[in-house]
Protein backbone atom coordinates (compact mmCIF):
# COMPACT_ATOMS: atom_id res chain seq x y z
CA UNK A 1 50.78 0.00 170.83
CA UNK A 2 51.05 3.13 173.08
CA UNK A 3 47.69 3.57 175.04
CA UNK A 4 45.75 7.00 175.61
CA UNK A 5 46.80 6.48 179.27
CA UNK A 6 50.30 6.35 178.53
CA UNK A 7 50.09 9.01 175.76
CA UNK A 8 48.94 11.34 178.16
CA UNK A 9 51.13 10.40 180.87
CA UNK A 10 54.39 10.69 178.73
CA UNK A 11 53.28 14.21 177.81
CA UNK A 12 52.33 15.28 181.35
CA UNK A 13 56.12 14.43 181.97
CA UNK A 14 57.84 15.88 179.09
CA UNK A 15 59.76 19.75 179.58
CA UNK A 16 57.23 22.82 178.85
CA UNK A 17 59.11 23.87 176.18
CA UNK A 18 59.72 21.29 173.48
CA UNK A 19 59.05 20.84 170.02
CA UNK A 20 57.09 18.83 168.02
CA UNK A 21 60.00 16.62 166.88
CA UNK A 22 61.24 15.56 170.10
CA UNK A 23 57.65 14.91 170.92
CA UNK A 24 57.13 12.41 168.37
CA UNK A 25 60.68 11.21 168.59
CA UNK A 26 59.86 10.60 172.50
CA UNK A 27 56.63 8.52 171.70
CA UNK A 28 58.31 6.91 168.87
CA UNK A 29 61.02 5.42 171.18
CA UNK A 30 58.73 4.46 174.15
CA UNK A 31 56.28 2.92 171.37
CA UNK A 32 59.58 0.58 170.83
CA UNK A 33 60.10 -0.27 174.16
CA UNK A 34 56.63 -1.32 174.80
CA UNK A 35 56.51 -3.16 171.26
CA UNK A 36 60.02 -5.10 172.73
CA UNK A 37 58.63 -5.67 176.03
CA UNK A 38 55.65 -7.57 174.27
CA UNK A 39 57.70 -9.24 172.06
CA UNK A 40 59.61 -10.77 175.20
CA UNK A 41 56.64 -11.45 177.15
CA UNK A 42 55.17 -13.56 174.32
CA UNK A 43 58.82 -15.54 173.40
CA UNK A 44 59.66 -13.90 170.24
CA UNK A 45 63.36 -13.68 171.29
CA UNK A 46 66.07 -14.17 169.88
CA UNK A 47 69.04 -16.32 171.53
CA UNK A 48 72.89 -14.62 171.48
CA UNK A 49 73.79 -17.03 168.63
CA UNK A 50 70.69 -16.00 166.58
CA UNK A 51 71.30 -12.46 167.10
CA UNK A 52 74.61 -12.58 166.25
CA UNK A 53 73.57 -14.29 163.27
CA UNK A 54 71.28 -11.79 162.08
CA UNK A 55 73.76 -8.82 162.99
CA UNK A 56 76.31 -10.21 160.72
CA UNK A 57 73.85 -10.11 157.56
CA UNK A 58 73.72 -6.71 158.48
CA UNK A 59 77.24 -5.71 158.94
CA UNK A 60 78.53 -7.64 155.61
């Protein structure tokens, strides 16, 4: 989850002229990274083999 902080942070950084779609697509994608960065600080990775694995469920 994206705090306040960093909601207000990522805005103060963005272009002056931008629209509302590449606004939310911005948060959107840093929401991500933060939500993958948890996920790796608490173990829920995945090993090469495993993604690989999964990947090919996908592809198929």
């Amino acid at each position: 989850m994206i705090t306040k902080t960093q909601l207000i942070n990522t805005l103060d950084n963005l272009p002056e002229n931008i629209s509302i779609d590449q606004i939310i697509d911005h948060l959107i994608f840093i929401e991500k990274i933060q939500k993958g960065m948890d996920d790796s600080k608490n173990g829920r990775i995945n090993s090469k083999d495993e993604a690989k694995k999964k990947l090919n469920k996908w592809l198929k």
